[in-house]
N, C-alpha and C. Protein backbone atom coordinates (compact mmCIF):
# COMPACT_ATOMS: atom_id res chain seq x y z
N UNK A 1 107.18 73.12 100.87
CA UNK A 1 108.06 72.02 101.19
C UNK A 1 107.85 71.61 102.65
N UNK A 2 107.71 70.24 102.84
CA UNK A 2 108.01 69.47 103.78
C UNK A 2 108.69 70.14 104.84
N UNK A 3 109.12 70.49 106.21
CA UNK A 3 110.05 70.82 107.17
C UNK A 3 110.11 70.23 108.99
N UNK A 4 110.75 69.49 108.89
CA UNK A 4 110.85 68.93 110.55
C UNK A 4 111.43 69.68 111.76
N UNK A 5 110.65 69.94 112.75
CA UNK A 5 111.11 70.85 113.88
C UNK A 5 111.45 69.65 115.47
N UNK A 6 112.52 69.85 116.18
CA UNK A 6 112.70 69.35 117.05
C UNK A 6 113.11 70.44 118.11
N UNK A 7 112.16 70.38 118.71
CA UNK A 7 111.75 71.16 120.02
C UNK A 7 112.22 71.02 121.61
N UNK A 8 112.96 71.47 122.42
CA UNK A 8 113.56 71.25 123.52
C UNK A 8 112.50 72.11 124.45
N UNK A 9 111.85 71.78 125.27
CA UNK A 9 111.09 72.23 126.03
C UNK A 9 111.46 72.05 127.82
N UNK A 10 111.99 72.81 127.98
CA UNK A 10 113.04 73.13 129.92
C UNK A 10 111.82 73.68 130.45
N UNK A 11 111.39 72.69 131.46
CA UNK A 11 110.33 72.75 132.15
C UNK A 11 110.87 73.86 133.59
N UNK A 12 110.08 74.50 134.20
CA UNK A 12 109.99 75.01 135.69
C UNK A 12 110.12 74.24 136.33
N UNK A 13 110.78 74.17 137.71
CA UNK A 13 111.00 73.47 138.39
C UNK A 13 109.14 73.55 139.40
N UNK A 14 108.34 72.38 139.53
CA UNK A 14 106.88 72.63 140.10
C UNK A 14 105.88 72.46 138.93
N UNK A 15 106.51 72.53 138.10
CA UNK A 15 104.94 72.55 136.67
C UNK A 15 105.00 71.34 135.74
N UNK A 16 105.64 70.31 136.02
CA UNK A 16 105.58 69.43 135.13
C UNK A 16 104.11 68.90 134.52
N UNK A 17 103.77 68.37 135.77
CA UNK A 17 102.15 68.45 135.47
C UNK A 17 101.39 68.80 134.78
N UNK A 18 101.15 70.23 135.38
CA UNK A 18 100.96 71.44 134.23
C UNK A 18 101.32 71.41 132.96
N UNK A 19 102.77 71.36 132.69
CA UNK A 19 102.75 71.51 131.47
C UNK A 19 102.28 69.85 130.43
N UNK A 20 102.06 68.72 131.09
CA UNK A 20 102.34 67.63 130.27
C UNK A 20 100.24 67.62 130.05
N UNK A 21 99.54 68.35 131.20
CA UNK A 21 98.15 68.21 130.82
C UNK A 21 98.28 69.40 129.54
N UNK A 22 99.11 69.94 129.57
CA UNK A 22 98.84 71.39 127.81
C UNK A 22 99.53 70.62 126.87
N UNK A 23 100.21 69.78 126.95
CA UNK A 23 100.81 68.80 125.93
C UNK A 23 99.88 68.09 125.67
N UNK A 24 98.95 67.24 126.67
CA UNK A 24 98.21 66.72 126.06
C UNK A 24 97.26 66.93 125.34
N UNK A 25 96.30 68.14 125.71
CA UNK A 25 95.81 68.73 125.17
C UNK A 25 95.78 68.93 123.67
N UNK A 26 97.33 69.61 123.37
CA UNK A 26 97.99 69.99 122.32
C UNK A 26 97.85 69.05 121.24
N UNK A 27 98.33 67.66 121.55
CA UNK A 27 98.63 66.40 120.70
C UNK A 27 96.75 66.16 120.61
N UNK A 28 96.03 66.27 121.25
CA UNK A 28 94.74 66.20 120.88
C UNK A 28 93.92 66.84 119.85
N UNK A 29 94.78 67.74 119.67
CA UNK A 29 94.29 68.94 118.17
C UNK A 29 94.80 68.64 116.89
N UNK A 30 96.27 67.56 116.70
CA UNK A 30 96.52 66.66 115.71
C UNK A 30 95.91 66.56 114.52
N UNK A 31 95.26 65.24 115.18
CA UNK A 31 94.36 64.79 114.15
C UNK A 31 93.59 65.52 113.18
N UNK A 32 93.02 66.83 113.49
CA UNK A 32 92.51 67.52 113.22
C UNK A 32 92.97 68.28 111.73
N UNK A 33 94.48 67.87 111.37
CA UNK A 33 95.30 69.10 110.91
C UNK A 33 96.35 67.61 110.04
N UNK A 34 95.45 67.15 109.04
CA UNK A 34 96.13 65.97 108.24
C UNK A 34 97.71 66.54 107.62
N UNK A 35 97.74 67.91 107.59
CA UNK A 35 99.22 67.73 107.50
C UNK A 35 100.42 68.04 108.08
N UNK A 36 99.92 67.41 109.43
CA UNK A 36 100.60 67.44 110.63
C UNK A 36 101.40 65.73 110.42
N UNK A 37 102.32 65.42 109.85
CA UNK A 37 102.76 64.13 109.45
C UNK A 37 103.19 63.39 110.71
N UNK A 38 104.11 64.19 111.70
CA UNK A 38 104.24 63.53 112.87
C UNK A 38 104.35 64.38 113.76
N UNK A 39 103.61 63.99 115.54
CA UNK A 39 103.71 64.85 116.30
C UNK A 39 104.18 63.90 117.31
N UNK A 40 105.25 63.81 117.96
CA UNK A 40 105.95 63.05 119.34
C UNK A 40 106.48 63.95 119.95
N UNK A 41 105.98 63.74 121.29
CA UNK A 41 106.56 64.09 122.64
C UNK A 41 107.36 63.45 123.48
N UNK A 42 108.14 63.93 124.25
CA UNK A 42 108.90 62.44 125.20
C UNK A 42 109.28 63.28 126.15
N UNK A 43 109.45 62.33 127.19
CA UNK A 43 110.24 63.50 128.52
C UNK A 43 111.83 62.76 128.77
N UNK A 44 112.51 62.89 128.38
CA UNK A 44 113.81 61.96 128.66
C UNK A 44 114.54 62.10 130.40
N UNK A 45 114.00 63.17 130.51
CA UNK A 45 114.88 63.67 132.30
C UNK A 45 113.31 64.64 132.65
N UNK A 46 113.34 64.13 134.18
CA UNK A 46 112.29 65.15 134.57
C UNK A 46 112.69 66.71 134.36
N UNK A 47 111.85 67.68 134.00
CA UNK A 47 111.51 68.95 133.60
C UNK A 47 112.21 69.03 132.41
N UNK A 48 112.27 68.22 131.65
CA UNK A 48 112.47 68.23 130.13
C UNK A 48 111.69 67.00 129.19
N UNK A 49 110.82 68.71 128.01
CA UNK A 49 110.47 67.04 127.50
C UNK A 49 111.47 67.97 125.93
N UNK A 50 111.18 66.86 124.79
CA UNK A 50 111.40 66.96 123.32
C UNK A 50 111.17 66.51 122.68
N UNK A 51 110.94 67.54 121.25
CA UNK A 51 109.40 67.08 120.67
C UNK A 51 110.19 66.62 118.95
N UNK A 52 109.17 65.75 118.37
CA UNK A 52 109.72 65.84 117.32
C UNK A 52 108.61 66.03 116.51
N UNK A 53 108.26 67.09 115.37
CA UNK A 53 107.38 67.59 114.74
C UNK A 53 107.32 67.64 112.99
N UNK A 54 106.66 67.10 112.36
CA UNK A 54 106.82 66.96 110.87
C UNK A 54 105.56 67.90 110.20
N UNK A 55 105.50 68.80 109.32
CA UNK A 55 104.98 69.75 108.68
C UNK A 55 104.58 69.31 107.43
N UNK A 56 103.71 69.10 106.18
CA UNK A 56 103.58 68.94 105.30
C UNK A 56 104.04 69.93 104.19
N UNK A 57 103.66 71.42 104.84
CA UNK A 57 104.19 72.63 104.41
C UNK A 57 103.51 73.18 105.21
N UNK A 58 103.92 74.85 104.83
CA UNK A 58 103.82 76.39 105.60
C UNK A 58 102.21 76.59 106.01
N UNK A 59 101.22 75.86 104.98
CA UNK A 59 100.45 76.15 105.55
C UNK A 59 99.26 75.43 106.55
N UNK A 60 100.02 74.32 106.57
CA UNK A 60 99.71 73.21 107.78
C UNK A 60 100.57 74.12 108.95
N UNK A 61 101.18 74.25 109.35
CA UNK A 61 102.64 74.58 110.13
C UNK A 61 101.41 76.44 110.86
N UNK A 62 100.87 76.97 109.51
CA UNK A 62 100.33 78.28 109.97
C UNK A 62 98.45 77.86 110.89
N UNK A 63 98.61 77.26 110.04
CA UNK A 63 96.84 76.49 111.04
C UNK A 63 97.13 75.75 111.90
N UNK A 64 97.87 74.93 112.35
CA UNK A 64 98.16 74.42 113.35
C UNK A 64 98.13 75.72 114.75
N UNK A 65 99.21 76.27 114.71
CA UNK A 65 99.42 77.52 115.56
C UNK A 65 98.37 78.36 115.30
N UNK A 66 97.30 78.60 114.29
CA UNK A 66 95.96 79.60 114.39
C UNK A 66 94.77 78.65 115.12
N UNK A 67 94.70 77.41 115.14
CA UNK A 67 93.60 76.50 116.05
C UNK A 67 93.34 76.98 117.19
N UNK A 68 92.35 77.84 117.28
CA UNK A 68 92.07 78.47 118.88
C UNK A 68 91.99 77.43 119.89
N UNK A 69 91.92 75.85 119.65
CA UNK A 69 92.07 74.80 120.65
C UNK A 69 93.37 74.93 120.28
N UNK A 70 94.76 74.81 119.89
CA UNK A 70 95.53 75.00 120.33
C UNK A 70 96.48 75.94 120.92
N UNK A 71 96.08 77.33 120.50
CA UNK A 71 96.83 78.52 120.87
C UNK A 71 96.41 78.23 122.01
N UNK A 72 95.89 78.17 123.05
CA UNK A 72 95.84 78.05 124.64
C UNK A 72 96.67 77.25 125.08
N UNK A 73 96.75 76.09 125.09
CA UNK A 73 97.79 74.97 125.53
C UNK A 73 98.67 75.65 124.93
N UNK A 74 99.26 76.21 123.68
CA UNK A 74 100.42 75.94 123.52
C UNK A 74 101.38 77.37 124.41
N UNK A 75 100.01 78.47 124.88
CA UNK A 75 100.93 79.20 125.77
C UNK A 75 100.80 78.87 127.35
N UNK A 76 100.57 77.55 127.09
CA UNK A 76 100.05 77.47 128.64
C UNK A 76 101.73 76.53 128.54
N UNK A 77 102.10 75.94 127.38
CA UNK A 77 103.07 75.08 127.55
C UNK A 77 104.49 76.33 127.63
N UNK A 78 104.52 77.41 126.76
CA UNK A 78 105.58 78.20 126.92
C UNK A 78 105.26 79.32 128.47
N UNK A 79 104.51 79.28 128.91
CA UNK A 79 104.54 79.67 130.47
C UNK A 79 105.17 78.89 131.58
N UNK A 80 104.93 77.57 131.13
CA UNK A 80 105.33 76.81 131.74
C UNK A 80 107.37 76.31 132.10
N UNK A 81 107.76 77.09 130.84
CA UNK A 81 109.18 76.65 130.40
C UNK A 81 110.14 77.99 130.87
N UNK A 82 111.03 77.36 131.45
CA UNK A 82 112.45 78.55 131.33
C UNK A 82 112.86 78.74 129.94
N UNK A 83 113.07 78.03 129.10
CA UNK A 83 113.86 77.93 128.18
C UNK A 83 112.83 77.17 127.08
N UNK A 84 113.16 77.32 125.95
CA UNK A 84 112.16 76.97 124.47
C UNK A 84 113.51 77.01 123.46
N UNK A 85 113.57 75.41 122.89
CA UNK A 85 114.68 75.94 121.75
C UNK A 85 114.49 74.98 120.72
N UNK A 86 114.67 75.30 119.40
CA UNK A 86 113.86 74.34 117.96
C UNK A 86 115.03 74.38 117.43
N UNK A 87 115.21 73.32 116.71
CA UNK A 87 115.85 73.01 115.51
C UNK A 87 115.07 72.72 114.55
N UNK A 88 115.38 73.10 113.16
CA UNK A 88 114.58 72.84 112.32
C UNK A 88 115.48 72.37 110.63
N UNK A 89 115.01 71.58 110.20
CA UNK A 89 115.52 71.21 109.15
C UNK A 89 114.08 71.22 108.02
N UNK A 90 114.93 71.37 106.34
CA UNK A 90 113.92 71.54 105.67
C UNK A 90 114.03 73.13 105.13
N UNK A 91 112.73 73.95 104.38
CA UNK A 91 113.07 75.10 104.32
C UNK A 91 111.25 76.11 104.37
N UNK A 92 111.17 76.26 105.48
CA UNK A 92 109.81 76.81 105.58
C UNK A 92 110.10 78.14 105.39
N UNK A 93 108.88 78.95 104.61
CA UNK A 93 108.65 80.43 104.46
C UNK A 93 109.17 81.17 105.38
N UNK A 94 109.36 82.18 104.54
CA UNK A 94 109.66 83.82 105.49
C UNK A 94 108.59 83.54 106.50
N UNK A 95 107.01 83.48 106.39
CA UNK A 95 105.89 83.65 107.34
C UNK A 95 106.16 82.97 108.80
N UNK A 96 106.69 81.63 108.54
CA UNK A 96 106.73 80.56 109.14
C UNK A 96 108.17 80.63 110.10
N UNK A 97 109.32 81.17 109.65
CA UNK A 97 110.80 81.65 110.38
C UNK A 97 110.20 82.52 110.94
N UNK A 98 109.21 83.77 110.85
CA UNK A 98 108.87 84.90 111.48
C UNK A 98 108.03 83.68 112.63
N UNK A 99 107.64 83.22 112.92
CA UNK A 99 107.01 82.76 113.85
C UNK A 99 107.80 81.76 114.70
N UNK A 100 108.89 80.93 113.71
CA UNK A 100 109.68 80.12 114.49
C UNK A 100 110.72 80.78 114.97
N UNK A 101 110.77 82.30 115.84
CA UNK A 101 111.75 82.67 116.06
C UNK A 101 111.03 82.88 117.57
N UNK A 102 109.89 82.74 118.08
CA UNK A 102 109.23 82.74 119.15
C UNK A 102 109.71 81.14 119.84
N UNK A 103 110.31 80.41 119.49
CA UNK A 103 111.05 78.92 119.59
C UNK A 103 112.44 78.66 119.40
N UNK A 104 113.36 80.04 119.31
CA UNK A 104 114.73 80.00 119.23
C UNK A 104 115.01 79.25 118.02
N UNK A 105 114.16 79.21 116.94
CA UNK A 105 114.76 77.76 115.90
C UNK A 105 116.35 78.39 115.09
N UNK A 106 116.91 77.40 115.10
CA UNK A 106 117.61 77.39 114.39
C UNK A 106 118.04 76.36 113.18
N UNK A 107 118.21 76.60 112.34
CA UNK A 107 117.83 76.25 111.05
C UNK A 107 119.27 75.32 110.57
N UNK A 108 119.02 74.11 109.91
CA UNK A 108 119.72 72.65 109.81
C UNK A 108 120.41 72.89 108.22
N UNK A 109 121.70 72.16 108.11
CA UNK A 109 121.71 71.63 106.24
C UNK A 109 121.48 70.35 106.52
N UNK A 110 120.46 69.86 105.53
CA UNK A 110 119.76 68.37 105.30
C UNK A 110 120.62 67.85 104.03
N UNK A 111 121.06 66.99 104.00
CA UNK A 111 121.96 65.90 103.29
C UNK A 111 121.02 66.14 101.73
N UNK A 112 121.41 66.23 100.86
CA UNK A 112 120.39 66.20 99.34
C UNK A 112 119.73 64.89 99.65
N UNK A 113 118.29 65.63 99.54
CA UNK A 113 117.68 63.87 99.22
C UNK A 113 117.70 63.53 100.37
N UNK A 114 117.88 63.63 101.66
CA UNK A 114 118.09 62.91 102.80
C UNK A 114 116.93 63.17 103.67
N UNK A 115 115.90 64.10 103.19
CA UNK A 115 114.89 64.86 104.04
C UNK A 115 113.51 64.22 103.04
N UNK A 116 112.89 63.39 102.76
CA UNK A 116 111.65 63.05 101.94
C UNK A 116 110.93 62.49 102.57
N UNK A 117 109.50 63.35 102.00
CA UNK A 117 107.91 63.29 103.08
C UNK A 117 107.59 61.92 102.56
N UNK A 118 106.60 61.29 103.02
CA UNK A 118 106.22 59.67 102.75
C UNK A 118 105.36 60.06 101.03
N UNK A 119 105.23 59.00 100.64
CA UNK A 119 104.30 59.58 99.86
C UNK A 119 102.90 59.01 99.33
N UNK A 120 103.00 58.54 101.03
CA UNK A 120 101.38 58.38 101.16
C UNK A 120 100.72 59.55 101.92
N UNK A 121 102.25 60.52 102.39
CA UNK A 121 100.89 61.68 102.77
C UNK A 121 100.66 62.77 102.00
N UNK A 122 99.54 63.68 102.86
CA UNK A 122 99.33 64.88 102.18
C UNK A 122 99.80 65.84 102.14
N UNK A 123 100.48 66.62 100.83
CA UNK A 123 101.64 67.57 101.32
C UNK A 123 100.81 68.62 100.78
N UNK A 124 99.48 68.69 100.48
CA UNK A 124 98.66 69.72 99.49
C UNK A 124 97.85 69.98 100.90
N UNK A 125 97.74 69.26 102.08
CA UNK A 125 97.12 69.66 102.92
C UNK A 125 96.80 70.90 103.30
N UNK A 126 95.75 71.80 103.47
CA UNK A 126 95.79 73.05 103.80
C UNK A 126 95.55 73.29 105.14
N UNK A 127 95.54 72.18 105.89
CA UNK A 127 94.74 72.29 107.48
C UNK A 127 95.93 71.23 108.12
């Protein structure tokens, strides 16, 4: 199943920089990973950005985070942070909570029916 993560990322005071070149980076490995449905970043206040992230399923969500182009940025982006905190709506695997607990996630009730992937994408995606 489908699952959306929204990510609060509390920057260091000195590393913004830093962290927005591992963001970029990051969003550069995307494409790569068709069932990555949506990946947005934003900075709303300096040393904060938040992310909004769409999954096709568990095992888009597990290759994404195994992409040796992205495991670097993405600890270059949690070095960078005081604080890391996810919300997540949807219902991803045991595998996938074991990993979203490195992101503080905490887990949403979605309205019936109120949570549906497009269905022009790929939810069979394995990458």
């Amino acid at each position: 199943m489908a699952f959306l993560l929204k990510v609060r990322w509390e920057i260091k005071p000195g590393l913004h920089n830093q962290f927005c070149q591992s963001e970029k980076a990051l969003a550069e490995v995307m494409p790569h990973h068709p069932g990555v449905i949506c990946y947005h970043a934003d900075y709303p206040e300096p040393n904060l950005s938040e992310w909004v992230e769409i999954y096709a399923n568990d095992d888009t969500f597990a290759s994404h985070l195994d992409d040796p182009a992205a495991s670097k940025p993405l600890g270059e982006l949690i070095d960078c942070c005081s604080k890391v905190s996810c919300r997540c709506w949807g219902d991803p695997n045991p595998a996938s909570k074991e990993r979203l607990k490195a992101f503080a996630a905490e887990y949403q009730n979605t309205g019936k029916g109120s949570f549906v992937l497009n269905p022009n994408a790929d939810p069979h995606s394995h990458i």
